[in-house]
Protein backbone atom coordinates (compact mmCIF):
# COMPACT_ATOMS: atom_id res chain seq x y z
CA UNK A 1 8.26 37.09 -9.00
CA UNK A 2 11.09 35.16 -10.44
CA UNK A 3 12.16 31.96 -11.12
CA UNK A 4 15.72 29.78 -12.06
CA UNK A 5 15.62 28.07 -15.11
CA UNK A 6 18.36 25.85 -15.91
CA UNK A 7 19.86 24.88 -19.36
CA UNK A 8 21.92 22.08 -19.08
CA UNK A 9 22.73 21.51 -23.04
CA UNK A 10 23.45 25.31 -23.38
CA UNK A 11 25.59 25.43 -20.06
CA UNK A 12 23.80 28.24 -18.69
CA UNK A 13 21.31 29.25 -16.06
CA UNK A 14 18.29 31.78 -16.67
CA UNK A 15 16.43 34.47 -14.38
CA UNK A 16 12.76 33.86 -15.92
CA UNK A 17 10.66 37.60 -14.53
CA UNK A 18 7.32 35.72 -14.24
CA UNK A 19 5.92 38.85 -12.95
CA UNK A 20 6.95 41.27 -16.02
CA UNK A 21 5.99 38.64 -18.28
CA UNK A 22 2.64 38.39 -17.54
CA UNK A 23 2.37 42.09 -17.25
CA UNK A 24 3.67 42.65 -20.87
CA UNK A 25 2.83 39.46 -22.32
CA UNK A 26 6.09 38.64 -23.50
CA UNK A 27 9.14 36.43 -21.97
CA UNK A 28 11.03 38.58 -19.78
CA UNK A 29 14.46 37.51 -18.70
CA UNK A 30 16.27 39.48 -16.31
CA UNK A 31 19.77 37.63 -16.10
CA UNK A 32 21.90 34.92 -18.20
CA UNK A 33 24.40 33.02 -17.05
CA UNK A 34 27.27 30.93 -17.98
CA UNK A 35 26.72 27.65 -15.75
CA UNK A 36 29.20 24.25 -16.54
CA UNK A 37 26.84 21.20 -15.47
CA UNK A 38 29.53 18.85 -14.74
CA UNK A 39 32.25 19.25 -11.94
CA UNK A 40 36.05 20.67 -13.27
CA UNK A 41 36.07 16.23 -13.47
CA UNK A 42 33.62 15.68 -15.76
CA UNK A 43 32.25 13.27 -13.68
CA UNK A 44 29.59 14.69 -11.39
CA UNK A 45 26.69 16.83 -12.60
CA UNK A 46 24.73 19.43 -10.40
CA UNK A 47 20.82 18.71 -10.14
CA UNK A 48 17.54 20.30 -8.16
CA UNK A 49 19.20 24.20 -8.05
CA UNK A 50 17.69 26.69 -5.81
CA UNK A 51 18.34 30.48 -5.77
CA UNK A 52 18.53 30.79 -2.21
CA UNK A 53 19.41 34.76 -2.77
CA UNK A 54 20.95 37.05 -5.41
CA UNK A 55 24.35 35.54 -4.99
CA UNK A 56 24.28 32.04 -3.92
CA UNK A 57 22.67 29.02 -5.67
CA UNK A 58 21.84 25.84 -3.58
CA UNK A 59 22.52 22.54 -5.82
CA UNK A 60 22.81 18.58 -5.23
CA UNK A 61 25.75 17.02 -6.90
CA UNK A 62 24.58 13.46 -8.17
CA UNK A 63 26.18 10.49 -7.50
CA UNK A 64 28.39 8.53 -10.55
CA UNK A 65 29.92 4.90 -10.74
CA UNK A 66 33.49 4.30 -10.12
CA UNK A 67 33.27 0.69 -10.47
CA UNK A 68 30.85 -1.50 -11.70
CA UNK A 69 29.78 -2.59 -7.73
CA UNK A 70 30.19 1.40 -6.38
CA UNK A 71 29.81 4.87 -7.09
CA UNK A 72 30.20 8.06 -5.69
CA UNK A 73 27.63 9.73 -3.33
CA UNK A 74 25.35 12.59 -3.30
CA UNK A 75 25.89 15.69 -1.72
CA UNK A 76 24.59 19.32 -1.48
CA UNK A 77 26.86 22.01 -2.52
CA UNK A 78 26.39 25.62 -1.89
CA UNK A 79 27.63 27.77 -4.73
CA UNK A 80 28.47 31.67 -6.15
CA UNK A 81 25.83 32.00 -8.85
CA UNK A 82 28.09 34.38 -11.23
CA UNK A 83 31.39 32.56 -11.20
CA UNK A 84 29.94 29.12 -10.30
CA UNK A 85 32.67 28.51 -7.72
CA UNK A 86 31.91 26.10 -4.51
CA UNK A 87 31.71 27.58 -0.78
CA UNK A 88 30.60 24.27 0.88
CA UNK A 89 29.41 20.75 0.56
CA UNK A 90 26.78 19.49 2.57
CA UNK A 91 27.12 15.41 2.83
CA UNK A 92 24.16 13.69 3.40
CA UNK A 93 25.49 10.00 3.71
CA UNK A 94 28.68 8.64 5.64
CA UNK A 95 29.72 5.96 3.26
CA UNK A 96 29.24 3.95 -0.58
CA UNK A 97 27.50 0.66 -0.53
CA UNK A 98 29.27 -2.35 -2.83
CA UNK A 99 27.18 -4.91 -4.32
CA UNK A 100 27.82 -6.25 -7.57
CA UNK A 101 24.61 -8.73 -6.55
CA UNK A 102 22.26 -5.85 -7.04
CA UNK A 103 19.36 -5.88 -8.74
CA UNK A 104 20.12 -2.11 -9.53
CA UNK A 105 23.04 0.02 -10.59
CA UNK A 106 24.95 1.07 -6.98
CA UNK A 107 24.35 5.54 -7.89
CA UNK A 108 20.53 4.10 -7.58
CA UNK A 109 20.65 3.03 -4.27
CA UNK A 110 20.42 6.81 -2.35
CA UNK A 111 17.91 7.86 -5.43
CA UNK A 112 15.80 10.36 -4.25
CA UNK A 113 13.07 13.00 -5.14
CA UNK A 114 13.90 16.43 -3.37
CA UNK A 115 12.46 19.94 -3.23
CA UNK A 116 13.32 23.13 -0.87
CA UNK A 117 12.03 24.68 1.91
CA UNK A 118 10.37 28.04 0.18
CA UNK A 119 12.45 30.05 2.29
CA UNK A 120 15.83 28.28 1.45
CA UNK A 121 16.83 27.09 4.83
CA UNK A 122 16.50 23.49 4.31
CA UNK A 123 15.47 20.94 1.71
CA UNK A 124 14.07 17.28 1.86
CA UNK A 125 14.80 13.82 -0.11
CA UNK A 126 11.94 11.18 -0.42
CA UNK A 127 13.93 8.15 -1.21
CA UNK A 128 13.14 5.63 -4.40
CA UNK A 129 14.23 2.63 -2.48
CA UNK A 130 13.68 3.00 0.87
CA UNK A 131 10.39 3.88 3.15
CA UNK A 132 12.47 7.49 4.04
CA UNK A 133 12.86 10.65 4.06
CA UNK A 134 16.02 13.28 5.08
CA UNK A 135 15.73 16.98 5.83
CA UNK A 136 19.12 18.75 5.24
CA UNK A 137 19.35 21.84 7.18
CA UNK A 138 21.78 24.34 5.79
CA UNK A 139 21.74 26.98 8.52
CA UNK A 140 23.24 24.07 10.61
CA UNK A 141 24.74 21.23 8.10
CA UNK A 142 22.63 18.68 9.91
CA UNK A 143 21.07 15.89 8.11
CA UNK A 144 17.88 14.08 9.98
CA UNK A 145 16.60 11.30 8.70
CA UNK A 146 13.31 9.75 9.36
CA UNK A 147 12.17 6.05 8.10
CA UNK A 148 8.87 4.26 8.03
CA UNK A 149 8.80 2.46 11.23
CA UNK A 150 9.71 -1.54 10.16
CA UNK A 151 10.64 -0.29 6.73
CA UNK A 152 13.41 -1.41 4.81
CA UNK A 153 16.85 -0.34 5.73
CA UNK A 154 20.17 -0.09 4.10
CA UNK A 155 20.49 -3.51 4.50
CA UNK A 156 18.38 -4.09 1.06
CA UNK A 157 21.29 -3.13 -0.90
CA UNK A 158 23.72 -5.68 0.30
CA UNK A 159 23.13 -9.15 -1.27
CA UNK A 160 20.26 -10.49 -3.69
CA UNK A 161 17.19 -8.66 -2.05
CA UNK A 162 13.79 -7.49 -3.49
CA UNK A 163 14.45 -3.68 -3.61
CA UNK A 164 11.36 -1.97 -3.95
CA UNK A 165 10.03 1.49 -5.26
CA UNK A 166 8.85 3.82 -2.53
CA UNK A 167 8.27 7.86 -2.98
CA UNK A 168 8.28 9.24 -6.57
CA UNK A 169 7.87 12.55 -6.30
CA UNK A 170 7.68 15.62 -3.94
CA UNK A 171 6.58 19.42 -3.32
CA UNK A 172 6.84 21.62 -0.24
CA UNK A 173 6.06 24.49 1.47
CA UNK A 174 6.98 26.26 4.55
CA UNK A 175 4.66 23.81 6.28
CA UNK A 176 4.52 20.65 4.92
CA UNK A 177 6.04 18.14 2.52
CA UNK A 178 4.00 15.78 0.20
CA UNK A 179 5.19 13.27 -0.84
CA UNK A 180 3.99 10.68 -3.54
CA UNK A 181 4.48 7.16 -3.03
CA UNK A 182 4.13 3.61 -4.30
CA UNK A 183 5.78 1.01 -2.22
CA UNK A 184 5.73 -1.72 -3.44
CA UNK A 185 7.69 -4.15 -6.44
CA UNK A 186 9.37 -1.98 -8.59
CA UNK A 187 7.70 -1.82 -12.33
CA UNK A 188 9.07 -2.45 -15.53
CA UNK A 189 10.47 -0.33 -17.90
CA UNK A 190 7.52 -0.07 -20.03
CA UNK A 191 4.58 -0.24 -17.45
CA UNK A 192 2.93 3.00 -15.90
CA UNK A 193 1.70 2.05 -11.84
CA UNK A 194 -0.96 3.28 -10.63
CA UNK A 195 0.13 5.71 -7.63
CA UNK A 196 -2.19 7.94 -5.81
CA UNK A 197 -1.18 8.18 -2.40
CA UNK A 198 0.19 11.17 -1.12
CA UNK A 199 2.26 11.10 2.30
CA UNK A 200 2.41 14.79 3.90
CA UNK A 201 4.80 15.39 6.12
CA UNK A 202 5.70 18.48 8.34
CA UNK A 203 9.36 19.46 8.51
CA UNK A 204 10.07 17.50 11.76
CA UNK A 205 9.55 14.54 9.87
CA UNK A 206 6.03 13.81 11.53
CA UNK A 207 3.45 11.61 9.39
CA UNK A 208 0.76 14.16 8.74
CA UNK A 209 -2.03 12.92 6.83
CA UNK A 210 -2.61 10.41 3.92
CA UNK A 211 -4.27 11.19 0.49
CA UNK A 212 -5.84 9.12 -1.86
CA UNK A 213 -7.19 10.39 -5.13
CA UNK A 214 -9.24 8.84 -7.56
CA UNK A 215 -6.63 9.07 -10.24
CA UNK A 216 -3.53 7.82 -10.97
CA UNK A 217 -0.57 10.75 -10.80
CA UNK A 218 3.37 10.99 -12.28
CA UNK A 219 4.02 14.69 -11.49
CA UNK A 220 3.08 16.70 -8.72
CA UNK A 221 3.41 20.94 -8.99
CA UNK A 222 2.81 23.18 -6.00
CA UNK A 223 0.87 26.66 -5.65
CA UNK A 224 1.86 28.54 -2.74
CA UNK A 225 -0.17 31.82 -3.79
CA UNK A 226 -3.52 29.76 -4.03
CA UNK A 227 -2.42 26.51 -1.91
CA UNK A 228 -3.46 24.27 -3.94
CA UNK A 229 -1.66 20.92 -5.73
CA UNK A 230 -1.62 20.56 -9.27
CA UNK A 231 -1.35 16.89 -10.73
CA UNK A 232 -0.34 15.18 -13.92
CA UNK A 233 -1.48 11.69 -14.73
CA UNK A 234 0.23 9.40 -17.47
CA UNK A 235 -2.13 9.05 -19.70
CA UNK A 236 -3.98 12.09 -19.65
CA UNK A 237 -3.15 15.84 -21.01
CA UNK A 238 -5.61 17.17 -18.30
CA UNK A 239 -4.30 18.79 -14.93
CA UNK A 240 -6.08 18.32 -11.94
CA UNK A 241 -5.30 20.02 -8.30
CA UNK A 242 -6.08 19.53 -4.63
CA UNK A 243 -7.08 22.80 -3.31
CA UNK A 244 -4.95 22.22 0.53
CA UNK A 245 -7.08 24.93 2.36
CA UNK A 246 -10.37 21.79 2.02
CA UNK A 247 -7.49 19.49 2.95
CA UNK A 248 -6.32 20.64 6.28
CA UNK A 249 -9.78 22.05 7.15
């Protein structure tokens, strides 16, 4: 088993052998490589990488202001993993929003939490500020996006308008995506919510099941080999987990 790490301060990527590590009880690294973070502009940087095969590395390309009222938007951008050149972009919105009225900076407004299909064929968003989620296909380039019926629409980032905090993290697997999410007033800078609902989704966009836990949660890690959830909480060092085969039976 492998896995991509990704250096940004050192400009390089890393082949982490989890497999051979454990074995020998030692890091193993099979491969190093030489990976710029920013575009040849130095304006956009490349974020959430997958290794969809030996050759070709799956990234987003985050958004960055051009203005004080606009920015750029996000888009996915399949790439050659050696000589970190660009095959194709994958856009995922048709057009920038302006509002200097904002309550938030415009490259917030399409903020999202994303993670890939296992098998590299497709990868979601959960947005920040909207009630909504978009599944990228890259077989077929086609973006599908699915919103909480009566949620909030793109609408809440023209004017003044209460902009709210919706999904703040997510996992997947070749089933399902889960989602965590809050929505409701953004917090401040220096408070810690108290989320612990977890949306799951399947890949058609469909409203599975929700979760409650007992406990509050900030980062959410997923197990494919024993199907279960791992959880962080804010103010604890413990990990906890949702074992998925007692959730879906």
């Amino acid at each position: 088993m492998q896995t991509l790490l990704f250096a940004p301060n050192e400009e390089k990527l890393v082949i982490w052998n989890i497999t051979q590590s454990i074995k020998q009880g030692i890091t193993v690294i099979d491969k190093i490589i030489p990976y710029a973070w920013r575009d040849a502009n130095g304006g956009a940087c490349y974020n959430e990488m997958y290794l969809q095969d030996d050759s070709i590395l799956l990234t987003r390309v985050d958004p960055f202001p051009l203005s004080d009222e606009e920015s750029t938007l996000l888009f996915y951008q399949k790439r050659t993993l050696d000589t970190n050149k660009a095959l194709k972009n994958y856009s995922i919105y048709k057009q920038t929003i302006k509002n200097e009225e904002a309550s938030i900076v415009s490259e917030a407004f399409f903020t999202s939490a994303d993670a890939f299909k296992p098998d590299g064929t497709k990868a979601v968003q959960v947005m920040g500020h909207l009630p909504q989620l978009n599944v990228l296909d890259f077989e077929t380039g086609q973006v599908v996006g699915y919103r909480m019926e009566g949620g909030d629409d793109f609408s809440i980032f023209q004017g003044k308008k209460n902009i709210k905090n919706y999904y703040v993290e997510v996992q997947a697997d070749d089933n399902y995506i889960y989602a965590l999410y809050w929505g409701k007033d953004r917090w401040g800078m220096h408070e810690i919510p108290y989320v612990n609902t977890i949306h799951v989704f399947d890949w058609h966009g469909k409203l599975i099941q929700k979760l409650e836990t007992d406990y509050d949660i900030d980062k959410m890690f997923l197990d494919t080999v024993r199907n279960r959830l791992y959880v962080t909480r804010p103010k604890s060092d413990d990990v906890y987990y949702l074992d998925l085969d007692e959730v879906f039976n």
